[in-house]
C-alpha atoms as a PDB file:
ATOM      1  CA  UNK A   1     -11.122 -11.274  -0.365  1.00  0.00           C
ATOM      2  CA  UNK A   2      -9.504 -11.145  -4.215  1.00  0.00           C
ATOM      3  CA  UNK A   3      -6.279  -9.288  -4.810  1.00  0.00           C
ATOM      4  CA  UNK A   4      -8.107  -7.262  -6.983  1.00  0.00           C
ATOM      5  CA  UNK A   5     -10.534  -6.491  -4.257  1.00  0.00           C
ATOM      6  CA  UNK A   6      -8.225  -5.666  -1.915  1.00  0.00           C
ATOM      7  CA  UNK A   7      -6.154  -3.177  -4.117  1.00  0.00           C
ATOM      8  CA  UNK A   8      -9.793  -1.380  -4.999  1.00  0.00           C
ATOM      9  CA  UNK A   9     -10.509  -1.152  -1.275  1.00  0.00           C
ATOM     10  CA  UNK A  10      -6.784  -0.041  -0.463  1.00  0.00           C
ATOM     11  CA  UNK A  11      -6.846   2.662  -2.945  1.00  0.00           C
ATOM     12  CA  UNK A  12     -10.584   3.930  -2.126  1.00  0.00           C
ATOM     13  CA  UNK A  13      -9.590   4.153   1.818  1.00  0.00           C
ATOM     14  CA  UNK A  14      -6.642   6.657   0.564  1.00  0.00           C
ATOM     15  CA  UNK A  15      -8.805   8.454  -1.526  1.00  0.00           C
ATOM     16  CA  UNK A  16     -11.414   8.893   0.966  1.00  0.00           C
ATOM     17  CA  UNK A  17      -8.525   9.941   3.311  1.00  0.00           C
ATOM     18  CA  UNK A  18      -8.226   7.037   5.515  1.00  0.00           C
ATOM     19  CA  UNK A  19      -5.318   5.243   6.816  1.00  0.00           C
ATOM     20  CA  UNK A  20      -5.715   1.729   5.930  1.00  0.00           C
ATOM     21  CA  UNK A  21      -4.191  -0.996   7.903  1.00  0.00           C
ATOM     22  CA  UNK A  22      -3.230  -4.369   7.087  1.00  0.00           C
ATOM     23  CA  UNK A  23      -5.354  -6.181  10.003  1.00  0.00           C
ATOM     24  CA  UNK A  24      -8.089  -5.164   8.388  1.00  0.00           C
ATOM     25  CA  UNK A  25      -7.627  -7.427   5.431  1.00  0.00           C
ATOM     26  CA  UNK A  26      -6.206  -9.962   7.296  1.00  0.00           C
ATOM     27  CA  UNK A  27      -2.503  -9.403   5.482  1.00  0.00           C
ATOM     28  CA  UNK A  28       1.032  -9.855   7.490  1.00  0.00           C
ATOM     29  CA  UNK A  29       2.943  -7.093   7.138  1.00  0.00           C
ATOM     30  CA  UNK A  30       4.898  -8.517   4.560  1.00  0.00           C
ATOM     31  CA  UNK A  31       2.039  -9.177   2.585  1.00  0.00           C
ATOM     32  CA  UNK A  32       1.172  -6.060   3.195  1.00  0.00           C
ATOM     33  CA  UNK A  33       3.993  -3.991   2.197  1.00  0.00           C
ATOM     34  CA  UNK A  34       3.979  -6.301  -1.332  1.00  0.00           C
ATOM     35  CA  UNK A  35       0.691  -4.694  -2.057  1.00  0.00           C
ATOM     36  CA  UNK A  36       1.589  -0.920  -0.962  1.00  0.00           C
ATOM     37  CA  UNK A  37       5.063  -1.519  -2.978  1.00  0.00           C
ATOM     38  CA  UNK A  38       3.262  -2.757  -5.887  1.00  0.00           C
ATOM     39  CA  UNK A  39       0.416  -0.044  -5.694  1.00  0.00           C
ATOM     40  CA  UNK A  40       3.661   2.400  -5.666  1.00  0.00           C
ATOM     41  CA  UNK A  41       5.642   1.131  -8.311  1.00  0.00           C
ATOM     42  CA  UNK A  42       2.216   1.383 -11.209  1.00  0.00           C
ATOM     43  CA  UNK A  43       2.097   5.188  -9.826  1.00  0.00           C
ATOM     44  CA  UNK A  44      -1.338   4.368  -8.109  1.00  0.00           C
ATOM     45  CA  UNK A  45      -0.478   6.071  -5.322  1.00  0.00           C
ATOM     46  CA  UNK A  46       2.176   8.586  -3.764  1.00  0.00           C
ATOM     47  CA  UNK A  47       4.299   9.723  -0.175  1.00  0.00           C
ATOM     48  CA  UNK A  48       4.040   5.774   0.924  1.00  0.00           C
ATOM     49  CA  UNK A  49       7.570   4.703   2.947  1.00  0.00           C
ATOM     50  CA  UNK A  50       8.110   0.864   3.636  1.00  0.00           C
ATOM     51  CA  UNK A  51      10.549   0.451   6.811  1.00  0.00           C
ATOM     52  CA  UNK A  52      12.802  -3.185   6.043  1.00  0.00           C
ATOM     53  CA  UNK A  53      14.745  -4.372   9.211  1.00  0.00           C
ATOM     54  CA  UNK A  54      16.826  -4.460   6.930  1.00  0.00           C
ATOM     55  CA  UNK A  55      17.374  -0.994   6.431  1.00  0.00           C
ATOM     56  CA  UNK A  56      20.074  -0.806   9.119  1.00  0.00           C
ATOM     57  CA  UNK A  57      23.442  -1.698   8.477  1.00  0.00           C
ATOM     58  CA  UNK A  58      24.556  -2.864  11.014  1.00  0.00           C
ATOM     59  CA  UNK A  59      22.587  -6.735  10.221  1.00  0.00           C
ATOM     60  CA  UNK A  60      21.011  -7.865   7.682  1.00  0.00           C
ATOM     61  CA  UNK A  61      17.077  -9.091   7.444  1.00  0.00           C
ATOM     62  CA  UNK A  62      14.508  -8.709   4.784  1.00  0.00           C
ATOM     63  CA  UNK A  63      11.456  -8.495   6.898  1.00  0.00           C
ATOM     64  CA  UNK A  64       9.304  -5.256   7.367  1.00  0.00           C
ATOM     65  CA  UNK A  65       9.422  -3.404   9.928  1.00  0.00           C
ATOM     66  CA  UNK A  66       6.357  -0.634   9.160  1.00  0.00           C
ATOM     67  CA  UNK A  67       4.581   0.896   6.378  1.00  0.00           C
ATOM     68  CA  UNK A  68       3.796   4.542   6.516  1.00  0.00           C
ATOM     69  CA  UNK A  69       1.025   5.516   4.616  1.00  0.00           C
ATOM     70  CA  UNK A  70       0.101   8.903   6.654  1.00  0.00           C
ATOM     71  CA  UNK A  71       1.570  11.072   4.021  1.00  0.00           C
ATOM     72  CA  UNK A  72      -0.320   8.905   0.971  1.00  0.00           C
ATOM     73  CA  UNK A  73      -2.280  10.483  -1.812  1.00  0.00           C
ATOM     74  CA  UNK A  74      -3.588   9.112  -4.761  1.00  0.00           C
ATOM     75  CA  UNK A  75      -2.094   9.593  -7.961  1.00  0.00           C
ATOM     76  CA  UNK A  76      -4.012  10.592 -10.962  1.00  0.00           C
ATOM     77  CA  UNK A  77      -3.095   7.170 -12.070  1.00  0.00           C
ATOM     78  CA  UNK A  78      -4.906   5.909  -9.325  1.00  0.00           C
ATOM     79  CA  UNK A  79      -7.822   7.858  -9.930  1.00  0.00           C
ATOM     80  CA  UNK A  80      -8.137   6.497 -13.326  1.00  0.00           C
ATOM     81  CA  UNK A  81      -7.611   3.251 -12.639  1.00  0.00           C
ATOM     82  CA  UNK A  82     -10.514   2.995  -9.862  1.00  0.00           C
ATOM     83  CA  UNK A  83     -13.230   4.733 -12.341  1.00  0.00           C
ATOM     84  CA  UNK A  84     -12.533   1.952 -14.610  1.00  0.00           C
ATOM     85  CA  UNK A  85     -12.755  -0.753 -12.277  1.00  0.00           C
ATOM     86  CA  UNK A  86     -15.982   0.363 -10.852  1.00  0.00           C
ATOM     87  CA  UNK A  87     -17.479   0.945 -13.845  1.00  0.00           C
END
């Protein structure tokens, strides 16, 4: 599956009110988390939280620990941006 595939799929699950996952596109979490962070940061979508290992103080480790999209919503950014890729 294309990146750009993906993306349209992760953003029409959210829209359609389901929780994607990364299993289903076959994505470590990491990977995973790069797409929800970079879905977040071009206002796409909303309410997404991205758990590092890192997060506690008391070591330090970049890896991922969860991503909770439960709370997501798309933006109307997001909206936008899927009517002009499917059309």
């Amino acid at each position: 599956m294309e990146i750009k595939e993906i993306i349209l799929n992760i953003l029409n699950e959210i829209k359609n009110g389901t929780i994607p996952i990364h299993t289903a596109y076959n994505l470590t979490l990491d990977m995973w988390a790069e797409f929800i962070e970079y879905l977040d940061d071009k206002k796409y979508i909303t309410d997404v939280t991205i758990y590092w290992f890192g997060d506690d103080d008391t070591y330090y480790d970049e890896r991922v620990h969860s991503v909770d999209l439960t709370k997501a919503k798309l933006t109307t950014f997001g909206e936008e941006f899927l009517v002009e890729e499917v059309n």
